[in-house]
N, C-alpha and C. Protein backbone atom coordinates (compact mmCIF):
# COMPACT_ATOMS: atom_id res chain seq x y z
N UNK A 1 0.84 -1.19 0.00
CA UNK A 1 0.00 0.00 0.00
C UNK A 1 0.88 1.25 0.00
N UNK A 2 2.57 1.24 0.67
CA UNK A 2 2.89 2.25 0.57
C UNK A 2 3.49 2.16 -0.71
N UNK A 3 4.09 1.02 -1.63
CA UNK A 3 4.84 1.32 -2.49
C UNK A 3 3.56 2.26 -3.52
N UNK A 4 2.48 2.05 -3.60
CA UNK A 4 1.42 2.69 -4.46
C UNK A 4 1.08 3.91 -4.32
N UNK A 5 1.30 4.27 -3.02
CA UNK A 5 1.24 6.19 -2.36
C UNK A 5 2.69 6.72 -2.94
N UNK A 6 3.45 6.03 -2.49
CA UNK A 6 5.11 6.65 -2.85
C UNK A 6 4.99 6.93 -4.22
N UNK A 7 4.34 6.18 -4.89
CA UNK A 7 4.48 6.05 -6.80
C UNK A 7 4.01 7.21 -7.28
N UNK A 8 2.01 7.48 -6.53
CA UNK A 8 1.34 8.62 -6.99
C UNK A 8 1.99 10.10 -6.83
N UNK A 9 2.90 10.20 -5.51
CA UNK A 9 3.14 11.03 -4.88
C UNK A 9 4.51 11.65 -5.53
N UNK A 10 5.16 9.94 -6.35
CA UNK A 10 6.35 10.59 -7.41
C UNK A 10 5.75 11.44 -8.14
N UNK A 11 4.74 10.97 -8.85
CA UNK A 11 4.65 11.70 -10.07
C UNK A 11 4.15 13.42 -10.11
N UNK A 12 4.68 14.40 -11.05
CA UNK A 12 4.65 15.48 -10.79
C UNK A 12 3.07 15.98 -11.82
N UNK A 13 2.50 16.56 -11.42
CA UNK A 13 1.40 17.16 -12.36
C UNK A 13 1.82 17.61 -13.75
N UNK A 14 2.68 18.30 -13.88
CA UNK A 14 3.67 18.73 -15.27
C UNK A 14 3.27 17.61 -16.25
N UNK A 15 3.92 16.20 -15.52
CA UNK A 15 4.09 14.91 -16.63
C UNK A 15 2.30 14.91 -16.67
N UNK A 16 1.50 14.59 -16.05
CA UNK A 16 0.20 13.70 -16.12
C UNK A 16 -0.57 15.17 -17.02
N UNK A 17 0.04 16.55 -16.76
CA UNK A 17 -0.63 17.27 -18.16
C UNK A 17 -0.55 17.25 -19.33
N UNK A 18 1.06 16.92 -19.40
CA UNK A 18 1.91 16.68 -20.80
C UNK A 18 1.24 15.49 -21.52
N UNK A 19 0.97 14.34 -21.03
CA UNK A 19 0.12 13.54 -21.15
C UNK A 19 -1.05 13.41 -21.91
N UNK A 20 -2.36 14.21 -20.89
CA UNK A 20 -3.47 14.18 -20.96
C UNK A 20 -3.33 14.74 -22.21
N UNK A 21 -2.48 16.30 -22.73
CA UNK A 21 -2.69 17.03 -23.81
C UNK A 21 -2.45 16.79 -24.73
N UNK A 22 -1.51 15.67 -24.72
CA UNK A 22 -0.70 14.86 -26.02
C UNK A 22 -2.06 13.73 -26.58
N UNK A 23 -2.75 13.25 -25.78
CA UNK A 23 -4.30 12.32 -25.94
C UNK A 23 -5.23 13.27 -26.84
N UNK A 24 -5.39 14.51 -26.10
CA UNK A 24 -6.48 15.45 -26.59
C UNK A 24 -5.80 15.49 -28.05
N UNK A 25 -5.04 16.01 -28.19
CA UNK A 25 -4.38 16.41 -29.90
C UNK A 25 -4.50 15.30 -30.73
N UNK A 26 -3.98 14.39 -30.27
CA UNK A 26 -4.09 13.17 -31.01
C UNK A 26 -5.85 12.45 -31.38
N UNK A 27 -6.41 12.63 -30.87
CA UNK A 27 -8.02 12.26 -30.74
C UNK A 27 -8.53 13.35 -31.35
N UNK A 28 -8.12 15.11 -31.30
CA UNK A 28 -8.52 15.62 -32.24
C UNK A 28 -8.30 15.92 -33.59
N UNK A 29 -6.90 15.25 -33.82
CA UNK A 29 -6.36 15.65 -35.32
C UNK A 29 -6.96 14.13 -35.81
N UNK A 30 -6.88 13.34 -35.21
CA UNK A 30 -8.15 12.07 -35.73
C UNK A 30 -9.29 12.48 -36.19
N UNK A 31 -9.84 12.70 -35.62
CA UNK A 31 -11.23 13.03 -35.87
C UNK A 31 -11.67 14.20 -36.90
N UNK A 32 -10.40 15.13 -36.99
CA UNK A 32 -11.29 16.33 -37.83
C UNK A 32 -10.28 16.07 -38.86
N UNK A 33 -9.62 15.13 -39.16
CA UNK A 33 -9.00 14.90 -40.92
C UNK A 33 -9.82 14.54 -41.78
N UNK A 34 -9.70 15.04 -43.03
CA UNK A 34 -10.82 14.88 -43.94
C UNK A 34 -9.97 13.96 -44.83
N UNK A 35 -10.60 13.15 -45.16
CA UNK A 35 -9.72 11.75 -46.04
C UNK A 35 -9.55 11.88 -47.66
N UNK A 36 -8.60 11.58 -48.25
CA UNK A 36 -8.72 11.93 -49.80
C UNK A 36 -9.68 11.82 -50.35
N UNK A 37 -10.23 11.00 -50.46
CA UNK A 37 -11.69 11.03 -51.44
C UNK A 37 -12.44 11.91 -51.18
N UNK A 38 -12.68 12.69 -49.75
CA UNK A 38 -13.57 13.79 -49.40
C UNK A 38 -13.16 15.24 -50.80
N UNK A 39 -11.81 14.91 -50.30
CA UNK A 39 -11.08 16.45 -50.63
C UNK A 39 -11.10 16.52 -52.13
N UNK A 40 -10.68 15.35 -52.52
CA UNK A 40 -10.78 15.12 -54.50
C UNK A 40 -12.21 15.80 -55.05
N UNK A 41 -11.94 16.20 -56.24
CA UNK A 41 -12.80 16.95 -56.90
C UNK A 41 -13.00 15.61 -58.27
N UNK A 42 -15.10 15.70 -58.34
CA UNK A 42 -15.19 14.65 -59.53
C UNK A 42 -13.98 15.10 -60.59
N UNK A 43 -13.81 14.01 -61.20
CA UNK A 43 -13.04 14.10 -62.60
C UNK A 43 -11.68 14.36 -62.44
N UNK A 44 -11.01 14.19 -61.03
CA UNK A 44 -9.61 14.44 -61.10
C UNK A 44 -8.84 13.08 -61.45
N UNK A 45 -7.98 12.78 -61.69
CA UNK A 45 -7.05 11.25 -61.90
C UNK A 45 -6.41 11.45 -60.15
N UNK A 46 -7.19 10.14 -59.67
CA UNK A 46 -6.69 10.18 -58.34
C UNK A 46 -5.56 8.74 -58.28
N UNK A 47 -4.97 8.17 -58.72
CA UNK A 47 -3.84 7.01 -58.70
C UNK A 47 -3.35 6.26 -57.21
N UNK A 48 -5.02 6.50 -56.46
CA UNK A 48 -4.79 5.63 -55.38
C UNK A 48 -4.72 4.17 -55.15
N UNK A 49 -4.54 3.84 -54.60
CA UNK A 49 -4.37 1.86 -54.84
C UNK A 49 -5.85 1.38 -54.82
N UNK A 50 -6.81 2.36 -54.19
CA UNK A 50 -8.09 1.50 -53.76
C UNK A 50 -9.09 1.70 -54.21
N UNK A 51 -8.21 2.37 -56.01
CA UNK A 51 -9.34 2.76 -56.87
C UNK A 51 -8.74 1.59 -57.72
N UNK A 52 -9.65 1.12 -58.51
CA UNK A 52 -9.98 0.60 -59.68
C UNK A 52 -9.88 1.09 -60.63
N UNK A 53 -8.78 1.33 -61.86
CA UNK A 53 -8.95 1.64 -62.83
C UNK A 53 -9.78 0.76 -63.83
N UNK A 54 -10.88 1.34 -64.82
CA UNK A 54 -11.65 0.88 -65.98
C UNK A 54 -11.07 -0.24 -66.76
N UNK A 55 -10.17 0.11 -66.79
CA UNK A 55 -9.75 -0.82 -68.47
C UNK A 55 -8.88 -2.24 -67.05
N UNK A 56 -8.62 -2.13 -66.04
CA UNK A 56 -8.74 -2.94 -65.31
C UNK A 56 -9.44 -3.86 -64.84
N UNK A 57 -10.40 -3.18 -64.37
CA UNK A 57 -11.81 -4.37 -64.30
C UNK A 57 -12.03 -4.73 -66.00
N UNK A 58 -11.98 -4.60 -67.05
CA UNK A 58 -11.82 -5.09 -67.63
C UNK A 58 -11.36 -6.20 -68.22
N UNK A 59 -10.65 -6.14 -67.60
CA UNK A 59 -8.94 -7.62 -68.01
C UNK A 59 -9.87 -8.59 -67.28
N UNK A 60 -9.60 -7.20 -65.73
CA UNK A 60 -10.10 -8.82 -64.70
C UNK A 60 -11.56 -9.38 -65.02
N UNK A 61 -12.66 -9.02 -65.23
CA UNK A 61 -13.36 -9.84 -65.99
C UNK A 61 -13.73 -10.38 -66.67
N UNK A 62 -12.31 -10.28 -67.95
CA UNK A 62 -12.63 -11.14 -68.82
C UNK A 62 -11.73 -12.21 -68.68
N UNK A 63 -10.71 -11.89 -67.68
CA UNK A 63 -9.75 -13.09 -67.00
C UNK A 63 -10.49 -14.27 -65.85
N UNK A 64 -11.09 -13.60 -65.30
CA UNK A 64 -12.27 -14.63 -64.46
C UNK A 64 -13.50 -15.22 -65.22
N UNK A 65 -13.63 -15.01 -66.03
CA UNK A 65 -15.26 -15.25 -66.51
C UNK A 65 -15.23 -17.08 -66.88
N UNK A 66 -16.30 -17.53 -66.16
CA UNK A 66 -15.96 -19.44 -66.28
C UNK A 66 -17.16 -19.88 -67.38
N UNK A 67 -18.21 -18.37 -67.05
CA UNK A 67 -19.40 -19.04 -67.66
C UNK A 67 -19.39 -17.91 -68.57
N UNK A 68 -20.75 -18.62 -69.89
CA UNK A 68 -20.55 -17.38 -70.65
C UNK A 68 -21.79 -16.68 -70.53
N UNK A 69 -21.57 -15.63 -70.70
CA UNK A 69 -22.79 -14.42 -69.93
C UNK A 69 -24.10 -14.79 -70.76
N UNK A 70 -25.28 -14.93 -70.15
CA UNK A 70 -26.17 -14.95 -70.68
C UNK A 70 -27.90 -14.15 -70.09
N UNK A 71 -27.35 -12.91 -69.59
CA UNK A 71 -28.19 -12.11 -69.22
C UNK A 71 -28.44 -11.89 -67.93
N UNK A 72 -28.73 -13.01 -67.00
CA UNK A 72 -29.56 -13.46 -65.93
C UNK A 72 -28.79 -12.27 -64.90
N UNK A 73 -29.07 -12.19 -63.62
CA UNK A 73 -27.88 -11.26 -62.20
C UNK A 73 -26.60 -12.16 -62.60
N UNK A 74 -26.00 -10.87 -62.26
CA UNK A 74 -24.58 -10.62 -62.62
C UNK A 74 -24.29 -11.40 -64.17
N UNK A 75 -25.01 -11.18 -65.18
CA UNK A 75 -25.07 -12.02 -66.43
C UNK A 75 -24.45 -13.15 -66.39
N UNK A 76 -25.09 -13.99 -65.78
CA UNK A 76 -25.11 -15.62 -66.05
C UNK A 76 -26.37 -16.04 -65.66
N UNK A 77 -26.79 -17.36 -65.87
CA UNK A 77 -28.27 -17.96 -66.06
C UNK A 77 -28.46 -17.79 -64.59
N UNK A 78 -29.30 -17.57 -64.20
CA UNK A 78 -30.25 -17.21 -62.69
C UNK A 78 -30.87 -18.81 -62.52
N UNK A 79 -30.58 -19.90 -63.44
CA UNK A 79 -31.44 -21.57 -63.16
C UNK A 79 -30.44 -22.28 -62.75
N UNK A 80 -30.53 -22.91 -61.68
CA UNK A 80 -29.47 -23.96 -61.28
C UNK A 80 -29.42 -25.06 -62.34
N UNK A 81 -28.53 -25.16 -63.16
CA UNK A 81 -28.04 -26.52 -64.39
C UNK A 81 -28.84 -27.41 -64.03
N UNK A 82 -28.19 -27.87 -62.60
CA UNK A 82 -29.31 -29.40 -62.54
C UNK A 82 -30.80 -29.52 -62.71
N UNK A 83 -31.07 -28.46 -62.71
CA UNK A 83 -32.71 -28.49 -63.15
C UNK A 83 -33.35 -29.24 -64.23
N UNK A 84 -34.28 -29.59 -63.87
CA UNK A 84 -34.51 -30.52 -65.38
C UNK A 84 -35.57 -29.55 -66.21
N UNK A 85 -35.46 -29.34 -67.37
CA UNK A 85 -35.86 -28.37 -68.26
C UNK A 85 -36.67 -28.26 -68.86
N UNK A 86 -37.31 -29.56 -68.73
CA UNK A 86 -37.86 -30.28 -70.29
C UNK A 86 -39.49 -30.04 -69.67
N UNK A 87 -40.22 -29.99 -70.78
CA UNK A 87 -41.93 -29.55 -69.97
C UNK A 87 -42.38 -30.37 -69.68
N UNK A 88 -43.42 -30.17 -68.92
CA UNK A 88 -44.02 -31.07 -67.86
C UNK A 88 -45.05 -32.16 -68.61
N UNK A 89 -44.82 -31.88 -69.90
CA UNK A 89 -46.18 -32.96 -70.82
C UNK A 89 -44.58 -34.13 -70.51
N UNK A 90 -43.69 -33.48 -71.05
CA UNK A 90 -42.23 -34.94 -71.32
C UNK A 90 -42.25 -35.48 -69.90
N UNK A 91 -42.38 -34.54 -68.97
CA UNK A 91 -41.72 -34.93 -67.66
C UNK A 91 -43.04 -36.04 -67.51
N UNK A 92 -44.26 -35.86 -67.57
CA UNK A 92 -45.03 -36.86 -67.84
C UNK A 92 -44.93 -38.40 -68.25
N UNK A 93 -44.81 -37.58 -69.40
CA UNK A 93 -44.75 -39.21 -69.78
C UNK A 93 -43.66 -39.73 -69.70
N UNK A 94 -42.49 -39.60 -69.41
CA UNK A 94 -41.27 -40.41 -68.61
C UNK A 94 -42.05 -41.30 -67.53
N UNK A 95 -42.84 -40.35 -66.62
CA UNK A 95 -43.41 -40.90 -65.22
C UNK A 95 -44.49 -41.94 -65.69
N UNK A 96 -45.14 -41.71 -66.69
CA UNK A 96 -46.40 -43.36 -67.36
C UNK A 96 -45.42 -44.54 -67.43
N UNK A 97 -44.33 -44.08 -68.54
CA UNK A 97 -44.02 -45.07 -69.45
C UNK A 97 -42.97 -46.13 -68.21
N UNK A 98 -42.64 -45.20 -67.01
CA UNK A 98 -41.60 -45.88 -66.20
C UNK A 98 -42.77 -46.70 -65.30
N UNK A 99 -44.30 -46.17 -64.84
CA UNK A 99 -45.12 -46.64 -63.95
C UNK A 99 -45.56 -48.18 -65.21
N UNK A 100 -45.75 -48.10 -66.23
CA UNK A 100 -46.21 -49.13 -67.63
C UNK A 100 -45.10 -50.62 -67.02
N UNK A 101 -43.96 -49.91 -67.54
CA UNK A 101 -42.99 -51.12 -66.75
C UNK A 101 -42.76 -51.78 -65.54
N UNK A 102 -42.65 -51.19 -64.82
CA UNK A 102 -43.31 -51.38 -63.23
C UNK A 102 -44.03 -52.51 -63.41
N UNK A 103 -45.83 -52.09 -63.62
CA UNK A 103 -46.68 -53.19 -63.59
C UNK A 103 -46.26 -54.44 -64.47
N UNK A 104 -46.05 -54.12 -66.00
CA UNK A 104 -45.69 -55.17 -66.37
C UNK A 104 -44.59 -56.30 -65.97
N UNK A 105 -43.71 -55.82 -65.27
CA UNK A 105 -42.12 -56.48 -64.73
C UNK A 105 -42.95 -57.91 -63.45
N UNK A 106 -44.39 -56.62 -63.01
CA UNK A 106 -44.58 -57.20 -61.70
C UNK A 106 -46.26 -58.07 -61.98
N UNK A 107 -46.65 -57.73 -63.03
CA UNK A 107 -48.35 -58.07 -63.30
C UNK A 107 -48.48 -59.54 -63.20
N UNK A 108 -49.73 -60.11 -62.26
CA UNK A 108 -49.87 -61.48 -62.53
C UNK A 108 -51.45 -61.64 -63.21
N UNK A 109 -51.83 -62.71 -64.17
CA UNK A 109 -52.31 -62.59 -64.80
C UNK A 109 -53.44 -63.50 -64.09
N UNK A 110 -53.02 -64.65 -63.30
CA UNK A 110 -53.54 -65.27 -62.44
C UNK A 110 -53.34 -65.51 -60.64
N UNK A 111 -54.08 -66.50 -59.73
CA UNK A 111 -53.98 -65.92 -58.76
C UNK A 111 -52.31 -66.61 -58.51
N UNK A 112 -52.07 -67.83 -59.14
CA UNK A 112 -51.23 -68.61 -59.13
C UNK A 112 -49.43 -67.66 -59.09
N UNK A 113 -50.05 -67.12 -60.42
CA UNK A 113 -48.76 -66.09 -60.30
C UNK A 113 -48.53 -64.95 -59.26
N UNK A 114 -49.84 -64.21 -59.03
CA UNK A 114 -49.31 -63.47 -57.98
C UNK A 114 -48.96 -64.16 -56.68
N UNK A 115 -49.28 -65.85 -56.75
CA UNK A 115 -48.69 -66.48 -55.14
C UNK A 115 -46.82 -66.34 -55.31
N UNK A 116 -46.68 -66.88 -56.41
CA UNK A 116 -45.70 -66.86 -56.92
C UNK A 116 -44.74 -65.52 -57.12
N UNK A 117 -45.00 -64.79 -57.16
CA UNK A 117 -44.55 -63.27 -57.04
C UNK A 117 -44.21 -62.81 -55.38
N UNK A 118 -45.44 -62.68 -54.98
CA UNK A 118 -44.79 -62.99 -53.29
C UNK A 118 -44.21 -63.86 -52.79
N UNK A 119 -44.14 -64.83 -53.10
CA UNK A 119 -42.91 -66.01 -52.42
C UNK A 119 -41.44 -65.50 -52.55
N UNK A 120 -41.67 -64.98 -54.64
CA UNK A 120 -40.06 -64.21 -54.74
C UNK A 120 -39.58 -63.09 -54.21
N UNK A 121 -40.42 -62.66 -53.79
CA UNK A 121 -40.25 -60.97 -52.92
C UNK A 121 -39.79 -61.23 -51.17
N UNK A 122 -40.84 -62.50 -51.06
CA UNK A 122 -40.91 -62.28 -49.26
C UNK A 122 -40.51 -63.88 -49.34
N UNK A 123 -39.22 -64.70 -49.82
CA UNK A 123 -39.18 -65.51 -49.32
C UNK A 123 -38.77 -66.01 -47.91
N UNK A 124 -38.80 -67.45 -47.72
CA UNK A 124 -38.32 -67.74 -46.31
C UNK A 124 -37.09 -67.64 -46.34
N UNK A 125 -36.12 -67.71 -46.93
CA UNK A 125 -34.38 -67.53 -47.22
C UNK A 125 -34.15 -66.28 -46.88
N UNK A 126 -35.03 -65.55 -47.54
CA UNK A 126 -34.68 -63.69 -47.58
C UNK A 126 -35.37 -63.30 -46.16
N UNK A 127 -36.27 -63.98 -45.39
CA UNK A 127 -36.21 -63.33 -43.94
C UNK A 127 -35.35 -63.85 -42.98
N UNK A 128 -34.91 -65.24 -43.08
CA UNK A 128 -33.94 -65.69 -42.54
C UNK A 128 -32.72 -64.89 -42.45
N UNK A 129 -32.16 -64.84 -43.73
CA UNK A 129 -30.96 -64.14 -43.68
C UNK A 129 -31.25 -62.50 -43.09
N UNK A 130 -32.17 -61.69 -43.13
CA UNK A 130 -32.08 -60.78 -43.04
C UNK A 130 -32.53 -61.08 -41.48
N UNK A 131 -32.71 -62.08 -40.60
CA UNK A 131 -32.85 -62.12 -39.17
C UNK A 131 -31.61 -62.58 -38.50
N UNK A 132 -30.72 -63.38 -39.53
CA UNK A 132 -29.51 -63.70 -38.91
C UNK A 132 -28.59 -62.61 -39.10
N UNK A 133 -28.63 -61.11 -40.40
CA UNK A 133 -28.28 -60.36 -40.34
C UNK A 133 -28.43 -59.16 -39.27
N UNK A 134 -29.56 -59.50 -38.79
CA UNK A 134 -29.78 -58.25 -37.28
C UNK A 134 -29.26 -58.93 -36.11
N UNK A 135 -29.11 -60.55 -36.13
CA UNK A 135 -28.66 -60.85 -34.71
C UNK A 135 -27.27 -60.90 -34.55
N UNK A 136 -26.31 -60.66 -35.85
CA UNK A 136 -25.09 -60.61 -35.85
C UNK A 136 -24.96 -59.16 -35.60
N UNK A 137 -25.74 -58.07 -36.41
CA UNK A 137 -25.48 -56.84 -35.65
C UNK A 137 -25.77 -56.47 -34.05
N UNK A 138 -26.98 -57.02 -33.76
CA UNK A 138 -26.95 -57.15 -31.91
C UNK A 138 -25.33 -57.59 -31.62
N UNK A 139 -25.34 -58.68 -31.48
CA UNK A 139 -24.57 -59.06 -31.40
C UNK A 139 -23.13 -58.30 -31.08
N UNK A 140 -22.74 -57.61 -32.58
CA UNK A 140 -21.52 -57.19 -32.22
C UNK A 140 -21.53 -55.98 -31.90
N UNK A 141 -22.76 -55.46 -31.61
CA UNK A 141 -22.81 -53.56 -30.90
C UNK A 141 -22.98 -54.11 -29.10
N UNK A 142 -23.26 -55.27 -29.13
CA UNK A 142 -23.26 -56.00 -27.58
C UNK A 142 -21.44 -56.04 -26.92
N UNK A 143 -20.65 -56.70 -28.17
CA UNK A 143 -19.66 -56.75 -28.29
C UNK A 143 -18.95 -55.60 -27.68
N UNK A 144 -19.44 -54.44 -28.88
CA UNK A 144 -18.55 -53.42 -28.97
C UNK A 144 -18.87 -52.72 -27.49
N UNK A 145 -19.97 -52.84 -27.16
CA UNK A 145 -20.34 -51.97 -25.88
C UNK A 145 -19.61 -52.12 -24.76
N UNK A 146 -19.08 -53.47 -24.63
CA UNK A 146 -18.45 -54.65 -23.67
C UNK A 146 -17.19 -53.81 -23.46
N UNK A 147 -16.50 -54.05 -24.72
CA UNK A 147 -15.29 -53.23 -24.79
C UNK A 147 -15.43 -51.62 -24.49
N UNK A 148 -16.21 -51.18 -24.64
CA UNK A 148 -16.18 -49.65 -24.76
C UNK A 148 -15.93 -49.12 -23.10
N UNK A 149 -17.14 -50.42 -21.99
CA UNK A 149 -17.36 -49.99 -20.87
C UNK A 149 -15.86 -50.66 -20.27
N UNK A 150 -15.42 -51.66 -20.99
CA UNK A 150 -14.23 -52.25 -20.00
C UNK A 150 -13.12 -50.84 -20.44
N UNK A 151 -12.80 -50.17 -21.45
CA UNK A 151 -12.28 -49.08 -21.36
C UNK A 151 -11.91 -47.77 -20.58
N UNK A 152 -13.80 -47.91 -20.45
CA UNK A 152 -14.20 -46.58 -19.35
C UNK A 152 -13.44 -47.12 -18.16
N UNK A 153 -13.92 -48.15 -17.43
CA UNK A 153 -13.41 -48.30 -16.63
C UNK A 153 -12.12 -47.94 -16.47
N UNK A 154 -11.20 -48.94 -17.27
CA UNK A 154 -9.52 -48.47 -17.04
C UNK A 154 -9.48 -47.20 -17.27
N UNK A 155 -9.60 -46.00 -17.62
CA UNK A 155 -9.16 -44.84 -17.67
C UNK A 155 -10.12 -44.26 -16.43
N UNK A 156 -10.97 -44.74 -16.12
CA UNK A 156 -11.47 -44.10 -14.63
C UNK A 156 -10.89 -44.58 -13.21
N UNK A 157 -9.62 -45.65 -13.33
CA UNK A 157 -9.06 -46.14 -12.04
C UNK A 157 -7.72 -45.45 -12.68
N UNK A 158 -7.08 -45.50 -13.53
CA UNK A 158 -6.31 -44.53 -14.22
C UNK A 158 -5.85 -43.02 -13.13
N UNK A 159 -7.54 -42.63 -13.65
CA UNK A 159 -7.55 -40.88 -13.08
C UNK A 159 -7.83 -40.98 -12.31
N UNK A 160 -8.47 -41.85 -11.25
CA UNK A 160 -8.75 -41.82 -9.59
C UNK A 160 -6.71 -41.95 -9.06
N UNK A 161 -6.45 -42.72 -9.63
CA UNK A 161 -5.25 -43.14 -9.27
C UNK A 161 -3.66 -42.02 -9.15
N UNK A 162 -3.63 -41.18 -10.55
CA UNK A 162 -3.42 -39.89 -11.02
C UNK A 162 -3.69 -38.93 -9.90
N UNK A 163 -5.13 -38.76 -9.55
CA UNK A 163 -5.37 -37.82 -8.93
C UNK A 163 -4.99 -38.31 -7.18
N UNK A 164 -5.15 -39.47 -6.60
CA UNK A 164 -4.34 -39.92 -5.21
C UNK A 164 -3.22 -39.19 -5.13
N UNK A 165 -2.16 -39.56 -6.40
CA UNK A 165 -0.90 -39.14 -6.22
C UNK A 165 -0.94 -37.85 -6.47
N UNK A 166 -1.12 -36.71 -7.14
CA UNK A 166 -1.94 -35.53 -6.96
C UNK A 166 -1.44 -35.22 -5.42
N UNK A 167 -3.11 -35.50 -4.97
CA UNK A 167 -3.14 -35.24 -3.57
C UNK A 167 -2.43 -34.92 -3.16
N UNK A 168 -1.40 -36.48 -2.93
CA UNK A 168 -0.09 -36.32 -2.07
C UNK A 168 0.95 -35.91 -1.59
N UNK A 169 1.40 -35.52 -2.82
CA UNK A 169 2.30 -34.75 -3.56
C UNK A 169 2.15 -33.15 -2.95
N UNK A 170 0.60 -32.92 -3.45
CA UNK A 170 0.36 -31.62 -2.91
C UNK A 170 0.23 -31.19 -1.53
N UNK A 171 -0.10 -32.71 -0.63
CA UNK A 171 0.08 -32.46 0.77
C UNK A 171 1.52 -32.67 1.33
N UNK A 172 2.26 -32.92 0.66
CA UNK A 172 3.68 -33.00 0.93
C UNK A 172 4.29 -32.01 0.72
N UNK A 173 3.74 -31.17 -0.41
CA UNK A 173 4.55 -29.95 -0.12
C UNK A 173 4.03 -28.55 0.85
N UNK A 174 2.72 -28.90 0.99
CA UNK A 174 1.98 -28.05 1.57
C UNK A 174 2.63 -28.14 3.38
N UNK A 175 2.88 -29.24 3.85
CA UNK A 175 3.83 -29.47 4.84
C UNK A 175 4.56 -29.19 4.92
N UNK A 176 5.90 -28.90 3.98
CA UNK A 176 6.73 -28.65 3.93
C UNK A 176 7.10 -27.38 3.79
N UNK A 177 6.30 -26.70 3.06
CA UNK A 177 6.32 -24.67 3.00
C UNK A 177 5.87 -24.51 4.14
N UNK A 178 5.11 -24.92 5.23
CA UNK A 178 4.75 -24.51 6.40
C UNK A 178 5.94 -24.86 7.26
């Protein structure tokens, strides 16, 4: 507390004016500078860096250009490509002629065939396998879980263990500075 009185009590008013007035000047010649572009008059050649000359943007857009202009914002097409284009009578009949095949691939003409159609769709092979395929996935997320928790564990006797010696350490020295 005294080194902080002794400090204030160094310092002379002279310096902490010299100071303050050197802030004021500086904060006001900031503030009331008027910046080139203010001061420039239209139509002068100003050769600043953060102008753009014409025949510049020029180059550069015809050095960037990927697409070729075709009107739309910023002249290129305003339609995302992937769009499909084609009118909706075509887009149609794509959708009959693909629903036509469909039925036919799948049509039974009798009841015989459509038994026959579901047997090939929903056979007993194809639920089998697809039941021995879920009990092998049980299975090995049972597995994996096994391992995951025998993990936890070791890294939680790990850091109980870590942190004992911790402790100790810290009560050993805490003894010892006293």
């Amino acid at each position: 507390m005294n080194s902080s009185v002794n400090f204030f009590k160094s310092l002379k008013l002279s310096r902490i004016l010299v100071i303050f007035f050197a802030g004021i000047l500086l904060f006001v010649s900031t503030a009331c500078n008027q910046s080139p572009s203010v001061s420039k008059a239209d139509g002068v050649d100003d050769n600043t860096p953060y102008r753009i000359q014409e025949n510049t943007a020029s180059q550069l857009r015809e050095t960037y250009s990927t697409e070729p202009e075709q009107g739309g914002m910023n002249e290129h097409l305003d339609v995302d490509p992937r769009r499909d284009l084609t009118s909706p009578a075509a887009q149609a009949d794509k959708l009959i002629n693909q629903a036509e095949r469909n039925i036919q691939q799948r049509r039974a003409s009798n009841p015989k065939e459509a038994v026959d159609n579901l047997r090939e769709t929903a056979s007993a092979s194809k639920v089998g396998n697809t039941l021995e395929n879920a009990t092998e996935r049980v299975g090995q997320s049972l597995k994996e879980m096994k391992e995951g928790a025998q993990r936890g564990a070791q890294n939680l006797k790990e850091n109980v263990e870590s942190a004992t010696d911790d402790v100790s350490t810290n009560v050993k020295r805490s003894v010892r500075d006293m």
